[in-house]
C-alpha atoms as a PDB file:
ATOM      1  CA  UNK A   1      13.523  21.301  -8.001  1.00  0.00           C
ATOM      2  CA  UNK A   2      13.280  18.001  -9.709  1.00  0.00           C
ATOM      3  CA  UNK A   3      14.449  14.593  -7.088  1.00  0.00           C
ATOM      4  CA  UNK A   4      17.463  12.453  -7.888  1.00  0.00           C
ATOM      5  CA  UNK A   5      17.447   9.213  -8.272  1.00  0.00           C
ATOM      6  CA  UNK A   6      16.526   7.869  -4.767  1.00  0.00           C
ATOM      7  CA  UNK A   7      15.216  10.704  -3.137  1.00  0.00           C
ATOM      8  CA  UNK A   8      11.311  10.613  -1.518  1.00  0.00           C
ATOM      9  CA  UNK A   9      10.530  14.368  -0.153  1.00  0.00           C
ATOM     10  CA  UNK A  10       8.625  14.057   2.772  1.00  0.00           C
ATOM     11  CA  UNK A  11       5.648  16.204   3.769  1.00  0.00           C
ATOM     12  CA  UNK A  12       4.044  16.894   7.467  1.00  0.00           C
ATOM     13  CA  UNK A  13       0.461  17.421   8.124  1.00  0.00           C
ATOM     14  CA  UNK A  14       0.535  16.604  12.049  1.00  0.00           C
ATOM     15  CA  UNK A  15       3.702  15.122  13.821  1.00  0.00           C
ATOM     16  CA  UNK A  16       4.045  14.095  17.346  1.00  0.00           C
ATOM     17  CA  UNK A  17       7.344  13.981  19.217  1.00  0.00           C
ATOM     18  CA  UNK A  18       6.787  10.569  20.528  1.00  0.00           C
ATOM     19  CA  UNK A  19       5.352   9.009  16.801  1.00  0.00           C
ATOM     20  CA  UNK A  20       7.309   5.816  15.044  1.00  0.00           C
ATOM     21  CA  UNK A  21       6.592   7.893  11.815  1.00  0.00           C
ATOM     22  CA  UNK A  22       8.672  10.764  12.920  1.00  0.00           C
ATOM     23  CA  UNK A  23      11.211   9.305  14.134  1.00  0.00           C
ATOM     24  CA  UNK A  24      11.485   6.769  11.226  1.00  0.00           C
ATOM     25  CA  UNK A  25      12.040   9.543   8.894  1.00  0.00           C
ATOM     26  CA  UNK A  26      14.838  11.052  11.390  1.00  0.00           C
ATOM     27  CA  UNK A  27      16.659   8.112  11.787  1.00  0.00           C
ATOM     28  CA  UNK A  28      20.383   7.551  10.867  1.00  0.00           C
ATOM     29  CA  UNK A  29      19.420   5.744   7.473  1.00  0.00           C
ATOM     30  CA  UNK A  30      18.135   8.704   5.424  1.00  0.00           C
ATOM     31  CA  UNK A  31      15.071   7.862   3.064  1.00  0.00           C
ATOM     32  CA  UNK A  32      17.061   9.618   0.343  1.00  0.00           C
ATOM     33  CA  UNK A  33      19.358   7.240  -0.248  1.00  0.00           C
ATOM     34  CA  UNK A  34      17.195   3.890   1.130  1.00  0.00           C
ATOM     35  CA  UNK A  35      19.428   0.828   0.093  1.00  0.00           C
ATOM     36  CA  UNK A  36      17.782  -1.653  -2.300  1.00  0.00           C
ATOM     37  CA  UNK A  37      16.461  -4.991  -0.692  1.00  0.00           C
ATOM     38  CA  UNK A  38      18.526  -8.066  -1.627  1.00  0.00           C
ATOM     39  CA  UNK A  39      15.685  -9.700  -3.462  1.00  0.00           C
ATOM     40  CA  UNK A  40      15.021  -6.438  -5.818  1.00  0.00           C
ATOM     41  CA  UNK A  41      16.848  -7.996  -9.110  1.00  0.00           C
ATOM     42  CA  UNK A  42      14.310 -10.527  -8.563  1.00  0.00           C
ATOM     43  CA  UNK A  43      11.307  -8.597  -7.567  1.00  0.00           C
ATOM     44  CA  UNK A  44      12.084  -6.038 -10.736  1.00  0.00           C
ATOM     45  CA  UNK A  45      12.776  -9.067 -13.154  1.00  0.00           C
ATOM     46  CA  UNK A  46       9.118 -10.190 -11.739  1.00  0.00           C
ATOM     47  CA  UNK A  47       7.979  -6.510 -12.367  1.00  0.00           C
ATOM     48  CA  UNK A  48       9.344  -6.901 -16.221  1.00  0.00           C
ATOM     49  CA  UNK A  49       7.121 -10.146 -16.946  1.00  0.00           C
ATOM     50  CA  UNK A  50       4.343  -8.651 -15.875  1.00  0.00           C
ATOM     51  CA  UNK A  51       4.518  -5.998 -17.729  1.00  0.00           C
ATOM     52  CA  UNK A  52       5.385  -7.712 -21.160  1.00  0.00           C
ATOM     53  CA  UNK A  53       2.154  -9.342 -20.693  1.00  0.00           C
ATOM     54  CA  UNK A  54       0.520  -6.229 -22.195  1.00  0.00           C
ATOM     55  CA  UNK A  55      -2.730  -4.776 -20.724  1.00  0.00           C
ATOM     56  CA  UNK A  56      -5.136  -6.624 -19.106  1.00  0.00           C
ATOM     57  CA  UNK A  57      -8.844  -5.708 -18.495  1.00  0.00           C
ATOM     58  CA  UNK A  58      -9.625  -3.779 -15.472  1.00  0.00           C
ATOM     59  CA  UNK A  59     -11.943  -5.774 -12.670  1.00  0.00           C
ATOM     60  CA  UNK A  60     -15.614  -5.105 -13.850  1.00  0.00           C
ATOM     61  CA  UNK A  61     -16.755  -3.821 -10.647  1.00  0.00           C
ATOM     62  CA  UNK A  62     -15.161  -0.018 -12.177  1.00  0.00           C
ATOM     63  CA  UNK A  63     -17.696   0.205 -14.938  1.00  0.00           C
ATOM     64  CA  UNK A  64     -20.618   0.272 -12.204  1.00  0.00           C
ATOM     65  CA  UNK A  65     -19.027   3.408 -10.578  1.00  0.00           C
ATOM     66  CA  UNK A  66     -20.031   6.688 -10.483  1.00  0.00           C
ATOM     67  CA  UNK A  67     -18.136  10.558 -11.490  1.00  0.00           C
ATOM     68  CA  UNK A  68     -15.209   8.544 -11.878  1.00  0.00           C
ATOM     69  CA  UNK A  69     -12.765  10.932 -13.707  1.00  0.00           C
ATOM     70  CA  UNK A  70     -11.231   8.397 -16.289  1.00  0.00           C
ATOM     71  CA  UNK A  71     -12.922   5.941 -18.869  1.00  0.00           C
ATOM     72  CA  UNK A  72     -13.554   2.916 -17.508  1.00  0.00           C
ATOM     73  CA  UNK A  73     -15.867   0.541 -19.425  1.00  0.00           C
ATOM     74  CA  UNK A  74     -13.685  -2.115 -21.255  1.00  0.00           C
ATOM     75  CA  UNK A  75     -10.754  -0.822 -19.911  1.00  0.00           C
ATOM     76  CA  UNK A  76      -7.006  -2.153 -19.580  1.00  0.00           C
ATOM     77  CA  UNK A  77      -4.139  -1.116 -17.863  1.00  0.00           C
ATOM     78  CA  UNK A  78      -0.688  -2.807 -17.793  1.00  0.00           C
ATOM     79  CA  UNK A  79       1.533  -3.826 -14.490  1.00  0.00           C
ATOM     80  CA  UNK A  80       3.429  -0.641 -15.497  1.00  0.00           C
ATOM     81  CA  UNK A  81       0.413   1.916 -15.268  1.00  0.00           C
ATOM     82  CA  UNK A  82      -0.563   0.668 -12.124  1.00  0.00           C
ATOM     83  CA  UNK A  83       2.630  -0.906 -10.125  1.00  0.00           C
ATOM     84  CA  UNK A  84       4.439   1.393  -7.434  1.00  0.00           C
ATOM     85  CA  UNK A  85       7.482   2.913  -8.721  1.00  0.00           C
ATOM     86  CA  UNK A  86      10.902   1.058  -7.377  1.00  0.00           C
ATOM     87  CA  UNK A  87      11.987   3.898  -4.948  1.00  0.00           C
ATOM     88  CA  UNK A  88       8.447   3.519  -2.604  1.00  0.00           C
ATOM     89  CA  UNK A  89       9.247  -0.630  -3.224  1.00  0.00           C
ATOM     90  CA  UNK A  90      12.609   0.473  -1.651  1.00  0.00           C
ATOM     91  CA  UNK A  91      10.896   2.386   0.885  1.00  0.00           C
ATOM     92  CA  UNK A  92       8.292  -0.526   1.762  1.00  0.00           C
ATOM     93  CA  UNK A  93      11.023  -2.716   2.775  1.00  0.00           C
ATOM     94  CA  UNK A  94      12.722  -0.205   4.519  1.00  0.00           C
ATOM     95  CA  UNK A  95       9.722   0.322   6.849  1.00  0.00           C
ATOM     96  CA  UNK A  96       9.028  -3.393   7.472  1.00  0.00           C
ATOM     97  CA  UNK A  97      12.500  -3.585   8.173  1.00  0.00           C
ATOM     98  CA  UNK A  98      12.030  -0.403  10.939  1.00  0.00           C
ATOM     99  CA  UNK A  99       7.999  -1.661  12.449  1.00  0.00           C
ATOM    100  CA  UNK A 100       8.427  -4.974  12.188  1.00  0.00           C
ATOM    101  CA  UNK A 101       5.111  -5.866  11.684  1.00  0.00           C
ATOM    102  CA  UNK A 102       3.226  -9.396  12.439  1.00  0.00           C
ATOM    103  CA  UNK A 103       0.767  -8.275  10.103  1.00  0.00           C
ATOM    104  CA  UNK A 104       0.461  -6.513   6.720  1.00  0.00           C
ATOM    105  CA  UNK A 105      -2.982  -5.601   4.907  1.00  0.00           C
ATOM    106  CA  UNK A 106      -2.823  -4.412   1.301  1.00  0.00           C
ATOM    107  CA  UNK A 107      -6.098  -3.574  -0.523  1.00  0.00           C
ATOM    108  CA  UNK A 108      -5.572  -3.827  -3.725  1.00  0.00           C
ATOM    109  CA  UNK A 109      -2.814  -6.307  -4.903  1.00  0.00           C
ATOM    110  CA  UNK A 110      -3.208  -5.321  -9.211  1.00  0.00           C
ATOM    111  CA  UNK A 111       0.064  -7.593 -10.307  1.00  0.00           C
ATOM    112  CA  UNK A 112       1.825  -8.056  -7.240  1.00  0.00           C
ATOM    113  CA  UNK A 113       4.603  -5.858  -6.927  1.00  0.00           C
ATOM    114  CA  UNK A 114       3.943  -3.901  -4.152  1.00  0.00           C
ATOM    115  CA  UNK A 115       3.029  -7.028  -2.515  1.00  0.00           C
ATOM    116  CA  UNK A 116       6.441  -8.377  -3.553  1.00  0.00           C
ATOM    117  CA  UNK A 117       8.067  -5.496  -1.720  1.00  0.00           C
ATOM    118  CA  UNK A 118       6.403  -5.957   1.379  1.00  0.00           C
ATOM    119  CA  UNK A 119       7.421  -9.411   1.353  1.00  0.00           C
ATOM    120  CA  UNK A 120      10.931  -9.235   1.256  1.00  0.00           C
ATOM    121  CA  UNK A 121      10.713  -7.163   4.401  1.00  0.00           C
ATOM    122  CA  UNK A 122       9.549  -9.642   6.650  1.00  0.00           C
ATOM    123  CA  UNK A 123      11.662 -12.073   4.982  1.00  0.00           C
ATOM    124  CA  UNK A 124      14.757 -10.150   6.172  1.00  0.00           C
ATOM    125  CA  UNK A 125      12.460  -9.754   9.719  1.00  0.00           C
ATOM    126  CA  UNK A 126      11.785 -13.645   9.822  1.00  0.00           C
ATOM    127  CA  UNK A 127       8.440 -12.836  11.060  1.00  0.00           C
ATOM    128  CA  UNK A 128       5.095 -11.835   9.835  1.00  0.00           C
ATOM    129  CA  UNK A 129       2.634 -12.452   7.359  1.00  0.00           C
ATOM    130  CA  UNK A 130       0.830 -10.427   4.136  1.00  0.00           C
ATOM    131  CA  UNK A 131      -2.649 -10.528   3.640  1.00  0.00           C
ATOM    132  CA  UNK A 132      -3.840  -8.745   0.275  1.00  0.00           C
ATOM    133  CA  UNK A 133      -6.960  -8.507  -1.653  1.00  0.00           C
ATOM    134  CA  UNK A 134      -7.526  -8.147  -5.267  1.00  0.00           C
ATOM    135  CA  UNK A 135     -11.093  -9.068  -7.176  1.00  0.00           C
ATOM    136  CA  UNK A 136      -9.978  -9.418 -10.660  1.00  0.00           C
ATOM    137  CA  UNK A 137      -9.230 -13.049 -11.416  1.00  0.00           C
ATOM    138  CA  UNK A 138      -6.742 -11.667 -14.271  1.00  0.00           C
ATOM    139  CA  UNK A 139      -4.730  -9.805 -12.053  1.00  0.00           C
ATOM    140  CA  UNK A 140      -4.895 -11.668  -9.208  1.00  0.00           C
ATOM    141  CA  UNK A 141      -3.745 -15.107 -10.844  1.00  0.00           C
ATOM    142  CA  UNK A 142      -0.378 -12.773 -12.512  1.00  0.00           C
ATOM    143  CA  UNK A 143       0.280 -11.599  -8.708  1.00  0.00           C
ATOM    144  CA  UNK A 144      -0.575 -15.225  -7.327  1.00  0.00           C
ATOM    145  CA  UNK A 145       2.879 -16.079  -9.380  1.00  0.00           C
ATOM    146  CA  UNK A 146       4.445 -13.265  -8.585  1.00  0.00           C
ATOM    147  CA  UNK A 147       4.447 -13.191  -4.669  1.00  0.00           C
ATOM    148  CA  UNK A 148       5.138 -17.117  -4.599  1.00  0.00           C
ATOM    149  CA  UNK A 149       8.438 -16.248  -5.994  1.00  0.00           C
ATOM    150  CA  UNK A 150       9.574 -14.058  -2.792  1.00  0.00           C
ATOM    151  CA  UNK A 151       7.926 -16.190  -0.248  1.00  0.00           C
ATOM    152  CA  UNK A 152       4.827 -18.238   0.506  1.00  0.00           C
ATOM    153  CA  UNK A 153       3.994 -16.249   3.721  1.00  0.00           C
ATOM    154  CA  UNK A 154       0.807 -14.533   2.238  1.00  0.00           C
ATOM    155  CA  UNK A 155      -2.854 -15.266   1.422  1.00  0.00           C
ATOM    156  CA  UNK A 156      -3.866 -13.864  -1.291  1.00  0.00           C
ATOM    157  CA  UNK A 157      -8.127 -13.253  -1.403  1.00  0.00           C
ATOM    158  CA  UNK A 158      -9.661 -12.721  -4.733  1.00  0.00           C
ATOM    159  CA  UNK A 159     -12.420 -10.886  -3.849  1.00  0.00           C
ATOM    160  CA  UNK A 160     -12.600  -7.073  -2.224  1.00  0.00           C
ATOM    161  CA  UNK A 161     -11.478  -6.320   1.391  1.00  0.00           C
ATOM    162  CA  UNK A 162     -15.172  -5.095   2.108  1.00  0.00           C
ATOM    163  CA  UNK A 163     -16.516  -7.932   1.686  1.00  0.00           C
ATOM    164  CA  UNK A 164     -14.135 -10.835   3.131  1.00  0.00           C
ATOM    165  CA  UNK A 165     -12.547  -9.024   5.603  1.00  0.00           C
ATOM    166  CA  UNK A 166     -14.317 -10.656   8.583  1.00  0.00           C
ATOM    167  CA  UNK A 167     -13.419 -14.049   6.942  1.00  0.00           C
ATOM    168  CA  UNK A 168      -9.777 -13.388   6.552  1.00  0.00           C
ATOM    169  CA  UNK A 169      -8.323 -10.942   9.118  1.00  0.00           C
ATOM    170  CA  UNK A 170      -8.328 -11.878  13.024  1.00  0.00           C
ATOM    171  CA  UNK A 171      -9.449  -8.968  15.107  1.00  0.00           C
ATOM    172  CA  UNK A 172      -7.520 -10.320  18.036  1.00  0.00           C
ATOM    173  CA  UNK A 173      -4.267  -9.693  16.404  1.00  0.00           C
ATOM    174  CA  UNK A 174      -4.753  -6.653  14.595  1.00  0.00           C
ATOM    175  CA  UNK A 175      -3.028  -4.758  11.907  1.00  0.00           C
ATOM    176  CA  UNK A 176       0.207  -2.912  11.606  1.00  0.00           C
ATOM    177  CA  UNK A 177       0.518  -2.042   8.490  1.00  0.00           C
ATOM    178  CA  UNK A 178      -1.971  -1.491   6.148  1.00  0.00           C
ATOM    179  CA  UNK A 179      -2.089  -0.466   2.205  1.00  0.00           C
ATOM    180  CA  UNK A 180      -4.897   0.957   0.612  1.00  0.00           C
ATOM    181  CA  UNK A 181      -4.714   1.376  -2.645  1.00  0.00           C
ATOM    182  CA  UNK A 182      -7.770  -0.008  -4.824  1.00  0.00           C
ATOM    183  CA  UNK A 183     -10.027   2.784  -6.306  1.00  0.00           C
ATOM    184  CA  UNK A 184      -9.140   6.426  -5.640  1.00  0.00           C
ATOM    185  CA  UNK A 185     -12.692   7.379  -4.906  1.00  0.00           C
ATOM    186  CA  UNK A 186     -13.385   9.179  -1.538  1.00  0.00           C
ATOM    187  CA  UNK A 187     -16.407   7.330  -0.431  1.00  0.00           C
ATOM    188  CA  UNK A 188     -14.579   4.022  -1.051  1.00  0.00           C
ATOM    189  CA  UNK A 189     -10.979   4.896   0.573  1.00  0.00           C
ATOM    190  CA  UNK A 190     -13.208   6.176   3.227  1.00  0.00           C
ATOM    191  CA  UNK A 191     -14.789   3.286   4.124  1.00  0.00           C
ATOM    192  CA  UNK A 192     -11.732   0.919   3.782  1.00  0.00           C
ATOM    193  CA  UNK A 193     -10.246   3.077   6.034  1.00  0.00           C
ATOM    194  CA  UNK A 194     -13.011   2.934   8.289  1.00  0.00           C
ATOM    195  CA  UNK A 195     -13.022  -0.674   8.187  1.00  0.00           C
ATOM    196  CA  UNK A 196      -9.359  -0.319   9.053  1.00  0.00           C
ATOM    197  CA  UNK A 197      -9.659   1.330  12.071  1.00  0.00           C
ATOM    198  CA  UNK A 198     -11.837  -1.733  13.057  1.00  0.00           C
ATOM    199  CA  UNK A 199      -8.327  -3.523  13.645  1.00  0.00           C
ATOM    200  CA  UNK A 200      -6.553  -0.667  14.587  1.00  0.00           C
ATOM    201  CA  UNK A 201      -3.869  -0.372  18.092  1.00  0.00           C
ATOM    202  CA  UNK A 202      -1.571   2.316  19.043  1.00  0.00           C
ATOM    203  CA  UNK A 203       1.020   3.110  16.194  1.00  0.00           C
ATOM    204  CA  UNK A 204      -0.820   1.218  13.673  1.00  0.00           C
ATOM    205  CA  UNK A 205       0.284   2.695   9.832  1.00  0.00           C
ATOM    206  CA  UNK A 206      -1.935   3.014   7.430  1.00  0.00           C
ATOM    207  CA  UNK A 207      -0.727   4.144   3.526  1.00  0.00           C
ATOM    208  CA  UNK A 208      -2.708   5.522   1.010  1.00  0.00           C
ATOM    209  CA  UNK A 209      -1.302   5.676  -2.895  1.00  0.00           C
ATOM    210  CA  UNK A 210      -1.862   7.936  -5.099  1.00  0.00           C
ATOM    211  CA  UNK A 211      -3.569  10.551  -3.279  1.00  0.00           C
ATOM    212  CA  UNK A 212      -2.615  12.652  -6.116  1.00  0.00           C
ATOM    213  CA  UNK A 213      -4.840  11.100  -8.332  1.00  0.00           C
ATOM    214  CA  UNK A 214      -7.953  13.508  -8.658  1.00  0.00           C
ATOM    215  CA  UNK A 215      -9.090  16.465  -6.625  1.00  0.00           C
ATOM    216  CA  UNK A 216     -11.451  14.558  -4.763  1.00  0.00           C
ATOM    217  CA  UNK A 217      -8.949  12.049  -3.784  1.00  0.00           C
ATOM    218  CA  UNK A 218      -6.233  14.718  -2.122  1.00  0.00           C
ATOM    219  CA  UNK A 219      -9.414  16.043   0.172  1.00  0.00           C
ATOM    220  CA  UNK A 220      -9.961  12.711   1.487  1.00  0.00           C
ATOM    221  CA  UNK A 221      -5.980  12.211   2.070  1.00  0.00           C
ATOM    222  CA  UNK A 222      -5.656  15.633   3.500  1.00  0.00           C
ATOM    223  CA  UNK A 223      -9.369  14.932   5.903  1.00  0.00           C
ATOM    224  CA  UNK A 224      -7.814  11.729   6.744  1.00  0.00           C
ATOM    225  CA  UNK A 225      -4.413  12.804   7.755  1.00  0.00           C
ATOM    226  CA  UNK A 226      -5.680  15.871   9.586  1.00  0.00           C
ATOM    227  CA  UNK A 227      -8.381  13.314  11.509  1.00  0.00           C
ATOM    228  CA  UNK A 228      -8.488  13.320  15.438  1.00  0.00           C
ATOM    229  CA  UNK A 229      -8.332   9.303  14.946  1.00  0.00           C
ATOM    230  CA  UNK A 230      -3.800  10.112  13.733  1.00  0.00           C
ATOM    231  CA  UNK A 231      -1.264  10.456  15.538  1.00  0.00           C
ATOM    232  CA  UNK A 232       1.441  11.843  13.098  1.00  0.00           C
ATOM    233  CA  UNK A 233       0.347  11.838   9.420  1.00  0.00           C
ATOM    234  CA  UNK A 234       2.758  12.648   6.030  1.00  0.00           C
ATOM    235  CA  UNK A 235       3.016  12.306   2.529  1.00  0.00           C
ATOM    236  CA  UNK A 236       5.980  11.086   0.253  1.00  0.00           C
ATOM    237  CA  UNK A 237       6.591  12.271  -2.680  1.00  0.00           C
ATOM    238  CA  UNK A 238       3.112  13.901  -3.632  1.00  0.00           C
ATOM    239  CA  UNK A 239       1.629  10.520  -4.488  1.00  0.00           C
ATOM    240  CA  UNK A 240       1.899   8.366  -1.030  1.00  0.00           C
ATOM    241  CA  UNK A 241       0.383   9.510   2.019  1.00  0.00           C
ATOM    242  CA  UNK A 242       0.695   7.808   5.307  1.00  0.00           C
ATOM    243  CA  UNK A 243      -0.946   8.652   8.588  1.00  0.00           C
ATOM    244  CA  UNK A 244      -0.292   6.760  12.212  1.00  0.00           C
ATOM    245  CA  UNK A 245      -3.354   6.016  14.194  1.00  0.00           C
ATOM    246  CA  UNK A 246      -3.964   6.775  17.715  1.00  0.00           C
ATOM    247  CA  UNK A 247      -5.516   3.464  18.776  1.00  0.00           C
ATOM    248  CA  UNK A 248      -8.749   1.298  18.405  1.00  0.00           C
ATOM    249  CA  UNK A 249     -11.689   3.556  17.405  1.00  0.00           C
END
């Protein structure tokens, strides 16, 4: 069965009566038909330039990895290999829109897009503020442009979450939402979600892309979401999984 247009099937591994997740996926405005935010022209248009900037090299930190199952040394990609499709940027703002979150984590900015998403959810919330990391200077300068065109209410780190998280995030406050998507290796999504949970609270989300990507990655995802440390876990669409934590760990 192939999806139209807007549609983003939905997948349970656990599910809890009481969990925002469930009920955010029963509630009257149905995720296959998620309305596009006001500042999507503008987000997309954004998407565009980035992308007719051609490829760009990938951060140098993937040629030191290990059993990764693509080519990596001199390597490019292009905002359109590595952006989230429109339809999960529609679904981003929808669920800003729905937690309201004071704070938003995203590991792994690439050109901005998703970041641009999340931003014009707590613009229409008023409230809230994005925190993202991204270690390649190329990237992260095309993003820097990017985001400032939505709103200013981010802080953008060029460096990797592992190592300036301490610097950047406030424990006191916590994190609502948080993004991982960097490199699709287990022992690294493993340990940025472990460094996650270090900022965790009840009903904290935390969203995983591409857990399609590789074999190894969907046994992390499905370890993850099946973890005593979630509440309510799911994916969307085969490529986005999202899990809702219990509490500090």
């Amino acid at each position: 069965m192939t999806e139209s247009k807007n549609e983003l099937r939905v997948h349970w591994f656990k599910k809890s009566k009481d969990s925002f997740l469930v009920s955010l996926f029963l509630s009257d405005t149905s995720i296959a038909n998620l309305p596009a935010p006001p500042l999507s022209k503008l987000i997309e248009d954004q998407a565009l330039k980035a992308s007719q900037l051609g490829d760009q090299p990938l951060w140098e930190g993937f040629e030191k990895l290990q059993d990764y199952p693509f080519p990596v040394e001199k390597a490019t990609r292009n905002a359109n290999q590595v952006r989230i499709d429109k339809k999960i940027g529609d679904f981003f703002y929808h669920l800003v829109c729905c937690k309201k979150p004071e704070i938003i984590v995203e590991i792994g900015t690439a050109f901005g897009v998703s970041g641009m998403y999340w931003l014009s959810g707590l613009i229409n919330n008023g409230k809230g503020k994005l925190y993202t990391f991204e270690p390649n200077t190329i990237w992260a300068k095309v993003a820097s442009v990017n985001l400032d065109k939505i709103s200013s209410n981010y802080s953008l780190t060029v460096s990797t979450f592992e190592q300036e998280h301490r610097n950047v995030i406030d424990a006191s406050k916590g994190i609502d939402i948080a993004f991982i998507d960097a490199i699709h290796q287990s022992k690294i999504v493993n340990n940025q979600f472990d460094l996650i949970l270090q900022y965790s609270k009840p009903g904290t989300l935390v969203l995983f892309d591409d857990i399609d990507f590789s074999g190894d990655m969907w046994k992390c995802w499905k370890a993850i979401a099946l973890s005593d440390k979630v509440k309510s876990s799911c994916s969307v669409s085969g490529r986005l999984g999202i899990v809702e934590l219990i509490g500090p760990v």
